[in-house]
Protein backbone atom coordinates (compact mmCIF):
# COMPACT_ATOMS: atom_id res chain seq x y z
CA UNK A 1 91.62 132.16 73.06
CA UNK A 2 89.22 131.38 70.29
CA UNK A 3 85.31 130.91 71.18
CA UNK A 4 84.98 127.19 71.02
CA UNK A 5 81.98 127.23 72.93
CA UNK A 6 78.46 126.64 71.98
CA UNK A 7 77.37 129.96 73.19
CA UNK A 8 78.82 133.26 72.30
CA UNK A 9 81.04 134.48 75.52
CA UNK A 10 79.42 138.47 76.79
CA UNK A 11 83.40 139.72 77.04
CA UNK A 12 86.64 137.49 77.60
CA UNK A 13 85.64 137.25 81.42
CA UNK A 14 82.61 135.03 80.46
CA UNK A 15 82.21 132.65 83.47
CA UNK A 16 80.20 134.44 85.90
CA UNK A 17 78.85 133.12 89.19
CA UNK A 18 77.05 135.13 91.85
CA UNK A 19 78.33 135.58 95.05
CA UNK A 20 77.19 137.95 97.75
CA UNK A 21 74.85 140.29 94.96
CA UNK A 22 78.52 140.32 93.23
CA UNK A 23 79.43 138.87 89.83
CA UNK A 24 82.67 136.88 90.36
CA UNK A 25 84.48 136.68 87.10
CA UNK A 26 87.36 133.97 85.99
CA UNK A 27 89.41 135.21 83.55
CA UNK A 28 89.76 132.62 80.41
CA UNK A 29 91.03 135.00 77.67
CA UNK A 30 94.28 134.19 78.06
CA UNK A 31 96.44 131.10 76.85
CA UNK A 32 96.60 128.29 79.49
CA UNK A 33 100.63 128.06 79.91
CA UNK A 34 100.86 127.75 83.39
CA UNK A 35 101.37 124.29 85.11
CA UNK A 36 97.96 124.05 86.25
CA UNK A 37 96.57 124.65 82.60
CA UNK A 38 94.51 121.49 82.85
CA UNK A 39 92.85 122.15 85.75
CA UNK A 40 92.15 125.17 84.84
CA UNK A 41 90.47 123.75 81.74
CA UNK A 42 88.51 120.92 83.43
CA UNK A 43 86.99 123.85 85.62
CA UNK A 44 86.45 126.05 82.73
CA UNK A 45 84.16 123.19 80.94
CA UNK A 46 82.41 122.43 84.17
CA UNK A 47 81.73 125.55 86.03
CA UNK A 48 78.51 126.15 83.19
CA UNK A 49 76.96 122.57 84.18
CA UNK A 50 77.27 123.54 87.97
CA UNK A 51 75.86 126.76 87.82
CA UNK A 52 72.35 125.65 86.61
CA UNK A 53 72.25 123.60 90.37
CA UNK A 54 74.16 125.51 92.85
CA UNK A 55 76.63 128.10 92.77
CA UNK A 56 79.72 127.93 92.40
CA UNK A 57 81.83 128.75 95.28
CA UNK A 58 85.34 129.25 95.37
CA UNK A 59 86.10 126.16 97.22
CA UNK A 60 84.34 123.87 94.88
CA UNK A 61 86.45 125.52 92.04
CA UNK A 62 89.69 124.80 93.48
CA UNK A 63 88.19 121.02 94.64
CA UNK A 64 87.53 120.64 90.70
CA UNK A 65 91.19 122.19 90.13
CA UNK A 66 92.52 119.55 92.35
CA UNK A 67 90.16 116.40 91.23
CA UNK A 68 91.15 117.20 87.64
CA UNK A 69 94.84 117.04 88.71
CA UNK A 70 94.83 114.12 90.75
CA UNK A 71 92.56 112.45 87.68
CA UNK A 72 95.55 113.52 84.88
CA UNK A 73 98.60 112.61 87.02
CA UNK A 74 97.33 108.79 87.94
CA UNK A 75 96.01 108.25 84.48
CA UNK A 76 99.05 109.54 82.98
CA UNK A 77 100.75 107.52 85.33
CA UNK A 78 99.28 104.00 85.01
CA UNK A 79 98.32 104.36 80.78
CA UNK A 80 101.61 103.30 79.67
CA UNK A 81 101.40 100.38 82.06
CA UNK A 82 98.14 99.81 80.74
CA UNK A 83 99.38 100.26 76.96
CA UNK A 84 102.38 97.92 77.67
CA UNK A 85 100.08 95.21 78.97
CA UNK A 86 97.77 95.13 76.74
CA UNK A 87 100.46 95.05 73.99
CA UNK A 88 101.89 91.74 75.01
CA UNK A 89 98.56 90.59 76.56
CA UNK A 90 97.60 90.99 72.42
CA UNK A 91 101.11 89.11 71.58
CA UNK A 92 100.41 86.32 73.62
CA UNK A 93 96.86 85.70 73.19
CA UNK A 94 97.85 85.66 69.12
CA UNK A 95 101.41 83.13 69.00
CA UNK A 96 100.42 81.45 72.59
CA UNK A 97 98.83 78.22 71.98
CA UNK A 98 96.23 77.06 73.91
CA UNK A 99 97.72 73.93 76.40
CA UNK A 100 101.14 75.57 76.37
CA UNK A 101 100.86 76.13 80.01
CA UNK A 102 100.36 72.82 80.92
CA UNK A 103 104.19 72.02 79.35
CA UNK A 104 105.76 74.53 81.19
CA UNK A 105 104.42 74.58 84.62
CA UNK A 106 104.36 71.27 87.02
CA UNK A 107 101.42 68.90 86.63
CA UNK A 108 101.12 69.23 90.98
CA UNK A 109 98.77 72.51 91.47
CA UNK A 110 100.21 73.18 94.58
CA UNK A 111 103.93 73.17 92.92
CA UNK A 112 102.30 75.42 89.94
CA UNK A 113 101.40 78.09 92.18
CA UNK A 114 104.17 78.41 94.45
CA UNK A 115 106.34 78.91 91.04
CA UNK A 116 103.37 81.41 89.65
CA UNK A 117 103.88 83.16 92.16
CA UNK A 118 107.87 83.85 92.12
CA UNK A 119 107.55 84.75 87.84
CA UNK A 120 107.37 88.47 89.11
CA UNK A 121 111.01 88.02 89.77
CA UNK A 122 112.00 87.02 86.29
CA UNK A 123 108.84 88.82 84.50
CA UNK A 124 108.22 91.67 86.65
CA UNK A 125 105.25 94.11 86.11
CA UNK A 126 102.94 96.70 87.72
CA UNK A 127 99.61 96.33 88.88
CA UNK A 128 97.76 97.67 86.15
CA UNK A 129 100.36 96.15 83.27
CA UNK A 130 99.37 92.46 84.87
CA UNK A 131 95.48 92.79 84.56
CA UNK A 132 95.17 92.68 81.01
CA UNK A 133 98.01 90.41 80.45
CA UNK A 134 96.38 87.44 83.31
CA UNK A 135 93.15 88.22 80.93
CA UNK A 136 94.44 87.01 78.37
CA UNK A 137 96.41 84.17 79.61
CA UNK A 138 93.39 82.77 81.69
CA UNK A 139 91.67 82.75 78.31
CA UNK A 140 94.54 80.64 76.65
CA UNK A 141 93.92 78.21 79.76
CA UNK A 142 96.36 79.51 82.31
CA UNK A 143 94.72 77.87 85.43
CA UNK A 144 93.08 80.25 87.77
CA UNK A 145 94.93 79.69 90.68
CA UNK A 146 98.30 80.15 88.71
CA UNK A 147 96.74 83.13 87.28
CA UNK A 148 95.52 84.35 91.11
CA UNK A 149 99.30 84.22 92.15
CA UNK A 150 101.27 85.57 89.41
CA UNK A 151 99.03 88.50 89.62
CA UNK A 152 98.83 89.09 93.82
CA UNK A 153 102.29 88.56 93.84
CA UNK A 154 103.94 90.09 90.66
CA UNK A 155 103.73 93.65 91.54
CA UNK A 156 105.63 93.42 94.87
CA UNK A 157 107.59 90.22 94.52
CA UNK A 158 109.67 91.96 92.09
CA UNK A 159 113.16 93.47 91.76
CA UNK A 160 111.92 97.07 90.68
CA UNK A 161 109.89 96.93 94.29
CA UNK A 162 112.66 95.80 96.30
CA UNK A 163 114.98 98.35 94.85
CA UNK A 164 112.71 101.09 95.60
CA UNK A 165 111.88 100.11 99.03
CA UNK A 166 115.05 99.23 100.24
CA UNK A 167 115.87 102.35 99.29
CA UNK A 168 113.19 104.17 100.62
CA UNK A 169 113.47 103.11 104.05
CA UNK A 170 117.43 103.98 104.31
CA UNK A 171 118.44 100.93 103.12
CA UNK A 172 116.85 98.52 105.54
CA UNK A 173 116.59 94.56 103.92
CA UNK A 174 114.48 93.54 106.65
CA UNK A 175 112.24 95.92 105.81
CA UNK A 176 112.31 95.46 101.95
CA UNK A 177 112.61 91.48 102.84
CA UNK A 178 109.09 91.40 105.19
CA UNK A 179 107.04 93.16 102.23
CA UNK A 180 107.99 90.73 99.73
CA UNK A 181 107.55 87.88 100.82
CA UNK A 182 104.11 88.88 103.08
CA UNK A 183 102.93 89.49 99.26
CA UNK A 184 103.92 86.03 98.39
CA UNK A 185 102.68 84.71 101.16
CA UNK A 186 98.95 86.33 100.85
CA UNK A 187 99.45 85.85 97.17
CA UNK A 188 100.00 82.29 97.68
CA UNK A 189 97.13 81.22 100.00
CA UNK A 190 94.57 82.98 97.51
CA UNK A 191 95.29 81.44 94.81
CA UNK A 192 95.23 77.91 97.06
CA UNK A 193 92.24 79.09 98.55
CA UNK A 194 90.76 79.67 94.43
CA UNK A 195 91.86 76.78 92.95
CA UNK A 196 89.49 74.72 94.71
CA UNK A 197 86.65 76.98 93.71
CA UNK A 198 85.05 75.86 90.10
CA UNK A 199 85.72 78.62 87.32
CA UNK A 200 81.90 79.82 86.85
CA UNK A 201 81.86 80.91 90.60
CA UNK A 202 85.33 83.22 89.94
CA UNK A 203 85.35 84.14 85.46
CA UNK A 204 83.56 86.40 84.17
CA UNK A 205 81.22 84.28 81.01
CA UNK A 206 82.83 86.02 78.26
CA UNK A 207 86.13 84.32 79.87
CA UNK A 208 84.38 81.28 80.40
CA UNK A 209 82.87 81.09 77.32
CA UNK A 210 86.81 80.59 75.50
CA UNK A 211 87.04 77.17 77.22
CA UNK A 212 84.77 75.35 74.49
CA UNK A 213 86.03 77.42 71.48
CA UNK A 214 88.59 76.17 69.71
CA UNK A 215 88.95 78.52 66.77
CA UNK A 216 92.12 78.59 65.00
CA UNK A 217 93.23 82.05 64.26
CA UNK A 218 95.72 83.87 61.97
CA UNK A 219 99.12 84.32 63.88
CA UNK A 220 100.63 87.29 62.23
CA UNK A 221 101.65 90.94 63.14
CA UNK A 222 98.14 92.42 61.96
CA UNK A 223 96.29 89.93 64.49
CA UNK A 224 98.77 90.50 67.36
CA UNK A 225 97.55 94.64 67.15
CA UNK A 226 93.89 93.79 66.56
CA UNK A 227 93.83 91.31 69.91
CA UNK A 228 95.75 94.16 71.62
CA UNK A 229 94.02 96.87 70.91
CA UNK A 230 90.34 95.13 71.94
CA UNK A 231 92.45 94.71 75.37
CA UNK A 232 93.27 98.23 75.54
CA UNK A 233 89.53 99.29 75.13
CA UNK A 234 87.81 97.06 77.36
CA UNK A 235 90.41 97.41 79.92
CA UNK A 236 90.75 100.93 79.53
CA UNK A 237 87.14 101.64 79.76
CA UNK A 238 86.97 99.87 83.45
CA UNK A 239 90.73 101.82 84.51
CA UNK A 240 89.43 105.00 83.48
CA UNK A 241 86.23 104.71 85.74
CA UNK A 242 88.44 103.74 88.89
CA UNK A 243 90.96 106.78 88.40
CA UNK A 244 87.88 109.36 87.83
CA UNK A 245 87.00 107.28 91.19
CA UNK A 246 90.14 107.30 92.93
CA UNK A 247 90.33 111.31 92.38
CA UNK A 248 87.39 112.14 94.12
CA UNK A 249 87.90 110.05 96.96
CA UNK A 250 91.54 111.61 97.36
CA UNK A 251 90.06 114.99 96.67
CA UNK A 252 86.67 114.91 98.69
CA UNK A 253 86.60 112.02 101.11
CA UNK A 254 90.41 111.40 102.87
CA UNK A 255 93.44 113.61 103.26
CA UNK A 256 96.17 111.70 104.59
CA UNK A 257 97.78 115.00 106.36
CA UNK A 258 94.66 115.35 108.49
CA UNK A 259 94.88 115.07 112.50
CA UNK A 260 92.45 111.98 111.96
CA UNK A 261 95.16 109.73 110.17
CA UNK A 262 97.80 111.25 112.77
CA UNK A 263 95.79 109.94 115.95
CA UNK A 264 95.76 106.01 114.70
CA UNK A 265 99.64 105.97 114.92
CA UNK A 266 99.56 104.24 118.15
CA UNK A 267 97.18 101.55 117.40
CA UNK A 268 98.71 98.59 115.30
CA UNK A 269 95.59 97.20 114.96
CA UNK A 270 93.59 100.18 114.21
CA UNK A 271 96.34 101.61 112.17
CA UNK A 272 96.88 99.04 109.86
CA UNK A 273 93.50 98.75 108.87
CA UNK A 274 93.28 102.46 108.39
CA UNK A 275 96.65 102.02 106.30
CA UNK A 276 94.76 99.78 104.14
CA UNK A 277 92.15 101.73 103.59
CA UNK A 278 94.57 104.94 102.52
CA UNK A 279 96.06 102.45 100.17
CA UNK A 280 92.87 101.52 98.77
CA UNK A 281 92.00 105.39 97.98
CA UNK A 282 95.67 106.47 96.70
CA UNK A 283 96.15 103.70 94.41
CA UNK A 284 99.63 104.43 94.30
CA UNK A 285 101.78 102.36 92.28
CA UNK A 286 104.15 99.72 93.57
CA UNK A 287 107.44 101.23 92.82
CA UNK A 288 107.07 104.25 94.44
CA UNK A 289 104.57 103.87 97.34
CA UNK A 290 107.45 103.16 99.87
CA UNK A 291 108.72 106.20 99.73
CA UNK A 292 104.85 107.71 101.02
CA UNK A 293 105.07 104.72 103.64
CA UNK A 294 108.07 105.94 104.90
CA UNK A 295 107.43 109.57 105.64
CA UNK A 296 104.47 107.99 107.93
CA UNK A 297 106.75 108.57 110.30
CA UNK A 298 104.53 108.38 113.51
CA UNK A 299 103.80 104.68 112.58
CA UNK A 300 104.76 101.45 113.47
CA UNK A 301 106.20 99.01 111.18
CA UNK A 302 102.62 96.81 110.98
CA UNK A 303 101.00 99.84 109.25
CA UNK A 304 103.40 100.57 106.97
CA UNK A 305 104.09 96.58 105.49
CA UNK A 306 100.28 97.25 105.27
CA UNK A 307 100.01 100.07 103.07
CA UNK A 308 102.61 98.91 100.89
CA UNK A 309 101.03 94.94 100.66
CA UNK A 310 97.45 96.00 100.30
CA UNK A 311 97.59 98.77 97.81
CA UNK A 312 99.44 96.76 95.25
CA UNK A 313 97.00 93.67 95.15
CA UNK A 314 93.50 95.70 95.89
CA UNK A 315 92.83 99.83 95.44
CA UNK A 316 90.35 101.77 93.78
CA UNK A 317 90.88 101.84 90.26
CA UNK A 318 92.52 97.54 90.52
CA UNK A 319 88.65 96.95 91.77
CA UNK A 320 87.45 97.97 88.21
CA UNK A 321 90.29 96.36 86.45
CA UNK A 322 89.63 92.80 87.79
CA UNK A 323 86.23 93.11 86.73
CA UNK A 324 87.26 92.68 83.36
CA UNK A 325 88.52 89.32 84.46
CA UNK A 326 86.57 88.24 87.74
CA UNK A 327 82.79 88.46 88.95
CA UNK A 328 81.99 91.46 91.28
CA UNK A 329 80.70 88.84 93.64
CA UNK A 330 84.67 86.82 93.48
CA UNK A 331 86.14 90.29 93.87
CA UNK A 332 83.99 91.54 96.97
CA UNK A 333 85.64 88.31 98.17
CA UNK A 334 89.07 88.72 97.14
CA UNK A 335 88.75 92.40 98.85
CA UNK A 336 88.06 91.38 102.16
CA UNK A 337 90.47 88.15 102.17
CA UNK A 338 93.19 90.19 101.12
CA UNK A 339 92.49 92.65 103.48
CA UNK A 340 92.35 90.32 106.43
CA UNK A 341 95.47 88.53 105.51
CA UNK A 342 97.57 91.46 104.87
CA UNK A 343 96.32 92.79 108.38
CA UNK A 344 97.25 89.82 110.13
CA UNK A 345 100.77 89.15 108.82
CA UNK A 346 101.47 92.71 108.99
CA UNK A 347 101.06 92.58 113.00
CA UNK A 348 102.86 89.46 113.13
CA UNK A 349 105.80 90.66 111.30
CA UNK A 350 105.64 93.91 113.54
CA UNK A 351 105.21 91.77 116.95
CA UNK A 352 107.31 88.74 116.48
CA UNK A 353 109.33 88.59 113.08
CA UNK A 354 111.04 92.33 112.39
CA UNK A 355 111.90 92.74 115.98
CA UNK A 356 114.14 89.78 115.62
CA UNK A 357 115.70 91.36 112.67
CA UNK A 358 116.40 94.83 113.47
CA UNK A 359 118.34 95.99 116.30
CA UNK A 360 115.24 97.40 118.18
CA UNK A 361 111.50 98.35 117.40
CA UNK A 362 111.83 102.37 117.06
CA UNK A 363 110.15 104.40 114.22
CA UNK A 364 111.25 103.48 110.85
CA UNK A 365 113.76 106.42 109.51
CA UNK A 366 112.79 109.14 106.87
CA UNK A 367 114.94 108.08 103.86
CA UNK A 368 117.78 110.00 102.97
């Protein structure tokens, strides 16, 4: 490997931490091939910085290893996403016209968001593909509430989502049926709850600030790209910062295989809210987080509608997403309303609605 470092290495094994009077070397010579080669990396630029506080054990090497992992496979996972949505977010916010909303959905607000919330069926997108495009569609004067439940709603009440669960619980509707619509549901009595709620109280000012400008703008290709690529940079600022979040908390904080998660499989109550909180720290996205639910095996149904309803609509790295749209205060909020809803309906499906669906109320099945 060439040097690239600011400091001239003392052999190829130039990383050296003490360790019981020994020198503990970590061979960097060679080229990084190997699976792990970014890990490896992200330890080899940080080890230096660490040294000059504490040393550098081997268990804090192979927590870096497995931060810098968990970092690179969710922000590989959700930047396309990201990408996409701010494309068309760009798109629309450039050939949109302002008003055009107000055409196409019905003039009742209670009408316009129960059909907001079912567009995830004919437009469906991920979590963090729907952040940057409600962005820019609240700033074209998409009501809030509209805006509220197209975005709650879109990344479960959507055919990708029902595929996946359905198929990840061994092909059980009722299953796949009971997390849809307990997203619509929560999606839709947020965004009822909102729309009462003036704008300053829930936007952000720079959102805000779009009502009483009335610019006209070029509506060409050039424009399109410029629009989407200030998206892509404000929102990717704010989704970075969750994901370097999200990996330490699953690296340092939780492990879901611990004995802790294991003893909350009898408790509905108990478990669903620890469900939640699992979802909130995984920030897994909404086409394949069934297939974790369901190898949960030693919970109940409640739990497991509650993983896969919360995550979707509130996790770690969503939190700094919406605050490129909402106010910390409005999202603190939304947090703990979404949370209580999706705990509530998830032990009401478990207790009265599934059982009447599904031939009894054993544990859900590891899919096939």
């Amino acid at each position: 490997m060439q040097n690239l470092l600011p400091f001239p290495p003392q052999s190829s094994s130039f990383l050296e931490t003490p360790r019981d009077s020994n020198l503990k070397k970590v061979q960097t010579s060679r080229v990084l091939t190997t699976p792990t080669q970014e890990s490896r990396f992200f330890v080899w630029t940080t080890q230096p910085f660490l040294s000059f506080y504490c040393e550098v054990t081997q268990e804090m090497k192979e927590q870096l290893s497995d931060g810098s992992m968990e970092f690179l496979a969710i922000f590989l996972e959700g930047l396309p996403f990201i990408f996409l949505g701010t494309l068309i977010s760009g798109f629309l916010g450039t050939y949109l016209p302002k008003g055009a909303f107000e055409k196409f959905l019905p003039k009742n607000k209670v009408l316009a968001i129960l059909m907001s919330g079912l567009l995830g069926a004919i437009f469906p997108v991920c979590e963090c593909a729907v952040v940057p495009v409600i962005r820019r569609l609240v700033k074209n004067g998409l009501p809030v509430g509209c805006a509220l439940a197209y975005m709650l709603a879109a990344p479960i009440f959507n055919p990708v989502t029902a595929i996946s669960t359905y198929k990840a619980f061994n092909n059980e509707i009722p299953i796949a049926s009971s997390r849809l619509i307990m997203g619509y549901l929560i999606a839709i009595i947020v965004a009822l709850l909102i729309s009462r709620v003036t704008h300053d109280l829930i936007l952000k000012r720079s959102l805000r600030s779009d009502e009483s400008h009335h610019h006209e703008h070029p509506r060409n290709l050039n424009a399109a790209m410029n629009n989407s690529l200030r998206d892509l940079m404000d929102v990717g600022l704010y989704f970075t910062i969750g994901v370097v979040l999200t990996a330490l908390l699953k690296t340092i904080v939780i492990d879901p295989n611990d004995d802790f998660w294991k003893s909350l499989a009898d408790n509905s109550l108990i478990g669903s809210a620890a469900m939640m909180v699992l979802a909130f720290v995984l920030s897994l996205c909404s086409t394949s987080d069934a297939f974790i639910a369901a190898n949960f095996v030693n919970f109940k149904y409640g739990p497991k509608l509650a993983f896969m309803v919360f995550g979707p609509m509130i996790d770690a790295k969503l939190v700094f997403l919406y605050s490129t749209v909402f106010r910390w205060k409005f999202i603190a909020f939304l947090v703990v309303v979404v949370f209580i809803l999706t705990g509530a309906l998830a032990l009401l499906f478990e207790s009265t609605i599934l059982p009447t669906w599904m031939e009894n109320n054993a544990s859900i099945p590891l899919p096939a």
